[in-house]
Protein backbone atom coordinates (compact mmCIF):
# COMPACT_ATOMS: atom_id res chain seq x y z
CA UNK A 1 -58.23 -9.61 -19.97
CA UNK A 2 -59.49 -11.47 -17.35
CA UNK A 3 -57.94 -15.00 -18.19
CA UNK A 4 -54.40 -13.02 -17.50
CA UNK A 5 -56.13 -12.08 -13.34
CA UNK A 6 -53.66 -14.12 -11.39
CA UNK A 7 -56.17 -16.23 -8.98
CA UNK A 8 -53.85 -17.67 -6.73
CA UNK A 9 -49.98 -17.60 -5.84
CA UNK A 10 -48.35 -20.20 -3.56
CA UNK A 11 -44.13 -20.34 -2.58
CA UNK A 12 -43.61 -24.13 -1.90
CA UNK A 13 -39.93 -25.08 -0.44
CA UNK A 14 -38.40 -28.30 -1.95
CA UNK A 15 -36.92 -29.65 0.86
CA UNK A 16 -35.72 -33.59 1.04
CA UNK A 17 -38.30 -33.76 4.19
CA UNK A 18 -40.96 -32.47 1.38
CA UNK A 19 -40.20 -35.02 -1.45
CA UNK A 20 -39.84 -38.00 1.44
CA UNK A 21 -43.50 -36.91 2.06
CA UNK A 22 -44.12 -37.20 -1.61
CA UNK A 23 -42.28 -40.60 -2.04
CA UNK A 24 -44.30 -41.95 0.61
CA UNK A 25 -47.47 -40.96 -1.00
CA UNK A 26 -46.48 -42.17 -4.20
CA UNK A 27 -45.53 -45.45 -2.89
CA UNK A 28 -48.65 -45.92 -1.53
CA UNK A 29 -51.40 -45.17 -4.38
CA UNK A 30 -48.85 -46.92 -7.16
CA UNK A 31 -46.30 -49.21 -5.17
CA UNK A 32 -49.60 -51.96 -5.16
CA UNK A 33 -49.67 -51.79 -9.07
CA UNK A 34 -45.61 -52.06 -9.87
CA UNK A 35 -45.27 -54.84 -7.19
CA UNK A 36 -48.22 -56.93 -9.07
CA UNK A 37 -46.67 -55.85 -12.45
CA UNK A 38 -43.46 -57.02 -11.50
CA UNK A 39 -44.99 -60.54 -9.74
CA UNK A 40 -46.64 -61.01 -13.25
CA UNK A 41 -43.90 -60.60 -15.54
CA UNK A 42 -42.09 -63.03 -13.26
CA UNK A 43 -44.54 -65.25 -13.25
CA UNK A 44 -44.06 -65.16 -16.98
CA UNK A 45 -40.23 -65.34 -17.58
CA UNK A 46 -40.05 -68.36 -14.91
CA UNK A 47 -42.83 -70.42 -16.48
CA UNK A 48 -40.29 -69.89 -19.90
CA UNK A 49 -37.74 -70.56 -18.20
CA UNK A 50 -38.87 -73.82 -16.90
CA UNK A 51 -41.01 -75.02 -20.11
CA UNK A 52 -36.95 -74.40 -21.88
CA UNK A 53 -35.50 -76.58 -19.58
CA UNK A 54 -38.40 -79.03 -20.09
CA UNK A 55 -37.84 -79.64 -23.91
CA UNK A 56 -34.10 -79.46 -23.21
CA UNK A 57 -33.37 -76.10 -25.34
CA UNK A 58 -30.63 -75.27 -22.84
CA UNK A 59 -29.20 -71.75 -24.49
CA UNK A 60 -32.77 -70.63 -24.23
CA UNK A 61 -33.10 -71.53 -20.79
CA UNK A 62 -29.97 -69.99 -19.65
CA UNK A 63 -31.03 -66.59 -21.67
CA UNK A 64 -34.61 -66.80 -19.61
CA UNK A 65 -32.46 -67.28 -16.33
CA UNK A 66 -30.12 -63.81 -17.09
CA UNK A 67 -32.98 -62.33 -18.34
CA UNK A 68 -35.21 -63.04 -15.02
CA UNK A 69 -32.15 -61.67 -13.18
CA UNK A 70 -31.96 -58.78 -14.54
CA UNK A 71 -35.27 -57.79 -14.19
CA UNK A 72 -35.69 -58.42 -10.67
CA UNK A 73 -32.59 -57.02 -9.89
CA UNK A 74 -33.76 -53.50 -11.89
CA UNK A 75 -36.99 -53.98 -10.38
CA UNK A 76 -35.55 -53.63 -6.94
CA UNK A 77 -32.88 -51.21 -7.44
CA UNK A 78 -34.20 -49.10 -10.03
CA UNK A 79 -36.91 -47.25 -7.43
CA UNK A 80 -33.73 -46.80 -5.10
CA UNK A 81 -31.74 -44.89 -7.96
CA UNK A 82 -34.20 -42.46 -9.05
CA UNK A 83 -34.99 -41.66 -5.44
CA UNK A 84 -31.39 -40.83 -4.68
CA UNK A 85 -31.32 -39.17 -8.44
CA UNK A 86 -34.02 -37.05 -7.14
CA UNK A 87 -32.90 -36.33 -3.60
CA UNK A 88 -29.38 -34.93 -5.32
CA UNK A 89 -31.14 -32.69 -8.00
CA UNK A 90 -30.02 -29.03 -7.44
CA UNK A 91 -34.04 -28.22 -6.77
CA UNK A 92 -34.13 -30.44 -3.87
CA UNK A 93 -30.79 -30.79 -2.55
CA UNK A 94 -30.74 -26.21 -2.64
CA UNK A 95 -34.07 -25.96 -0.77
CA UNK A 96 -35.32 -24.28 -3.99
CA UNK A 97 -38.45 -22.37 -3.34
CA UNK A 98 -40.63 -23.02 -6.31
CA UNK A 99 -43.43 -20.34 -7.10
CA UNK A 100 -46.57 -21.09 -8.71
CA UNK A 101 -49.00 -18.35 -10.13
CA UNK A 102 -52.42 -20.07 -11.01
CA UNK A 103 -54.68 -18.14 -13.59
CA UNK A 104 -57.56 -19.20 -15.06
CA UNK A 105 -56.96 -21.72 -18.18
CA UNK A 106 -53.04 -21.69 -16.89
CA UNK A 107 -50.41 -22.23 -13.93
CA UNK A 108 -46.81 -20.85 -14.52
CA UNK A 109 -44.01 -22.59 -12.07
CA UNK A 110 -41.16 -20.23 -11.62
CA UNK A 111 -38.12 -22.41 -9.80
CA UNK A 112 -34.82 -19.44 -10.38
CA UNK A 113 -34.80 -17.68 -13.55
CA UNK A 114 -36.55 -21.01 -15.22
CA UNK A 115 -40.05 -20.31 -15.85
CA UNK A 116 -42.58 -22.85 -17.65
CA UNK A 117 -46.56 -22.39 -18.34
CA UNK A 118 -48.62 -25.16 -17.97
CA UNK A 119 -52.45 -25.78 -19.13
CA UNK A 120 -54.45 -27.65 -17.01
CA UNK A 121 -55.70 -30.34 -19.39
CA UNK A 122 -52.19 -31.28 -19.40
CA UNK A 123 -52.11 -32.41 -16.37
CA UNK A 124 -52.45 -36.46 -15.65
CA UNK A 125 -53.89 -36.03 -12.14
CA UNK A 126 -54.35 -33.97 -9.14
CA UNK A 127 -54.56 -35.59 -6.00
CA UNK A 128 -55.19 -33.25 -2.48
CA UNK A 129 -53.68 -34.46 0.99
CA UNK A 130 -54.12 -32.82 4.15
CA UNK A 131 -51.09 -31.19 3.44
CA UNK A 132 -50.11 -31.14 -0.12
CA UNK A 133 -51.45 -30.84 -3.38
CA UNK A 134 -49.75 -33.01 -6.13
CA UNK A 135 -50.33 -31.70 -9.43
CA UNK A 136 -49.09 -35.00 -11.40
CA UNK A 137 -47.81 -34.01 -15.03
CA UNK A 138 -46.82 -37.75 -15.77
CA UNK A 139 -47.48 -40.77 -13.94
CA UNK A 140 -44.23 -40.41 -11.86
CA UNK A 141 -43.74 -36.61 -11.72
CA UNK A 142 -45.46 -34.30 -9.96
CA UNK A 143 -45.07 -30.69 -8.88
CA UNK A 144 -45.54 -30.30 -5.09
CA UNK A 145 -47.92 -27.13 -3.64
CA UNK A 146 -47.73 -26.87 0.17
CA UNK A 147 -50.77 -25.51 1.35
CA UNK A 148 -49.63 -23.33 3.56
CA UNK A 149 -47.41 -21.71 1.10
CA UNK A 150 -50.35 -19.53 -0.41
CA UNK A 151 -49.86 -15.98 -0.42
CA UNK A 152 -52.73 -14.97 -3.00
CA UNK A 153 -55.74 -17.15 -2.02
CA UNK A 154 -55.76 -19.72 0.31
CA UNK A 155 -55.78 -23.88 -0.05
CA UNK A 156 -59.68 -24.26 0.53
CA UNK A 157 -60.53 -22.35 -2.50
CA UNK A 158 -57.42 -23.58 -4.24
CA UNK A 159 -59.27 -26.87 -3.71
CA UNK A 160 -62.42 -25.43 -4.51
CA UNK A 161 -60.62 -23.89 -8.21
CA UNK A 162 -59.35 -27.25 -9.13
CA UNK A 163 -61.33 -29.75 -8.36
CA UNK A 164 -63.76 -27.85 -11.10
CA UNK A 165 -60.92 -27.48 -13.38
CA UNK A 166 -59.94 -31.32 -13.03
CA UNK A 167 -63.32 -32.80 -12.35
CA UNK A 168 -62.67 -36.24 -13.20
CA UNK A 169 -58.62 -36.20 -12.66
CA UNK A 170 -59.02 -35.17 -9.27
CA UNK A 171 -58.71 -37.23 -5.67
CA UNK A 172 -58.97 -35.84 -2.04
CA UNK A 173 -56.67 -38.70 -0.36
CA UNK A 174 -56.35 -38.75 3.33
């Protein structure tokens, strides 16, 4: 009976001011790593391109040149599109208040009458901010937990709680 003893509860608004915060976090642990990605590949499709045009192979060299274009232009805009995808989704763009009711081996997020239980091995990663905690469920997605929104518990033993149910998946980032 105890692993149904709701241990914390926290009300987190999903404002556009809130995911801009996010963004900006995100950008900065993984915008490093898709920047040198995209360099690389680059790097790669131009030295094609070029060794085509070298041995003459012309229809070769001209699919290397769309196919360089294309990428770079999708690497550029692509970031753009699923920001503004984001920004319009009817969580954000409402001012949804998403609740979160953390248990023991599970968290449930309620956003409306939509209501989804998590475990906490599924998670990818947790990072903590001086503000925020981003419970990451994929590599781009995460669900956002103000810390002030607690109304069971507060966010210093919420931090306490999961960095021992994350150990190695979670990151205090200033």
């Amino acid at each position: 009976m105890s692993n149904n003893k709701m241990l914390f509860k926290n009300r987190t608004k999903y404002s556009k001011k809130n995911y801009n915060k996010f963004v900006q976090f995100h950008n900065g642990k993984f915008g490093l790593i898709y920047d040198v990605y995209t360099i690389i590949v680059l790097i790669l499709l131009v030295y094609c391109f070029i060794a085509t045009i070298k041995r003459k192979v012309i229809l070769l060299a001209i699919i290397f040149f769309v196919v360089i274009c294309i990428f770079t232009i999708y690497r550029i805009f692509q970031p753009l599109f699923s920001y503004k995808k984001q920004t319009k989704s009817k969580v954000i763009s409402k001012e949804d208040e998403i609740i979160l009711y953390f248990y023991e081996k599970n968290f449930k997020v309620r956003e409306n009458a939509r209501c989804a239980r998590i475990r906490y091995w599924q998670l990818h990663k947790v990072y903590e901010t001086d503000n925020f905690f981003y419970l990451y469920l994929t590599k781009k997605s995460a669900i956002l937990i103000d810390k002030l929104g607690f109304t069971l518990g507060d966010a210093e033993q919420f931090s306490d709680f999961i960095k021992k149910k994350m150990k190695l998946k979670y990151k205090y980032e200033k």
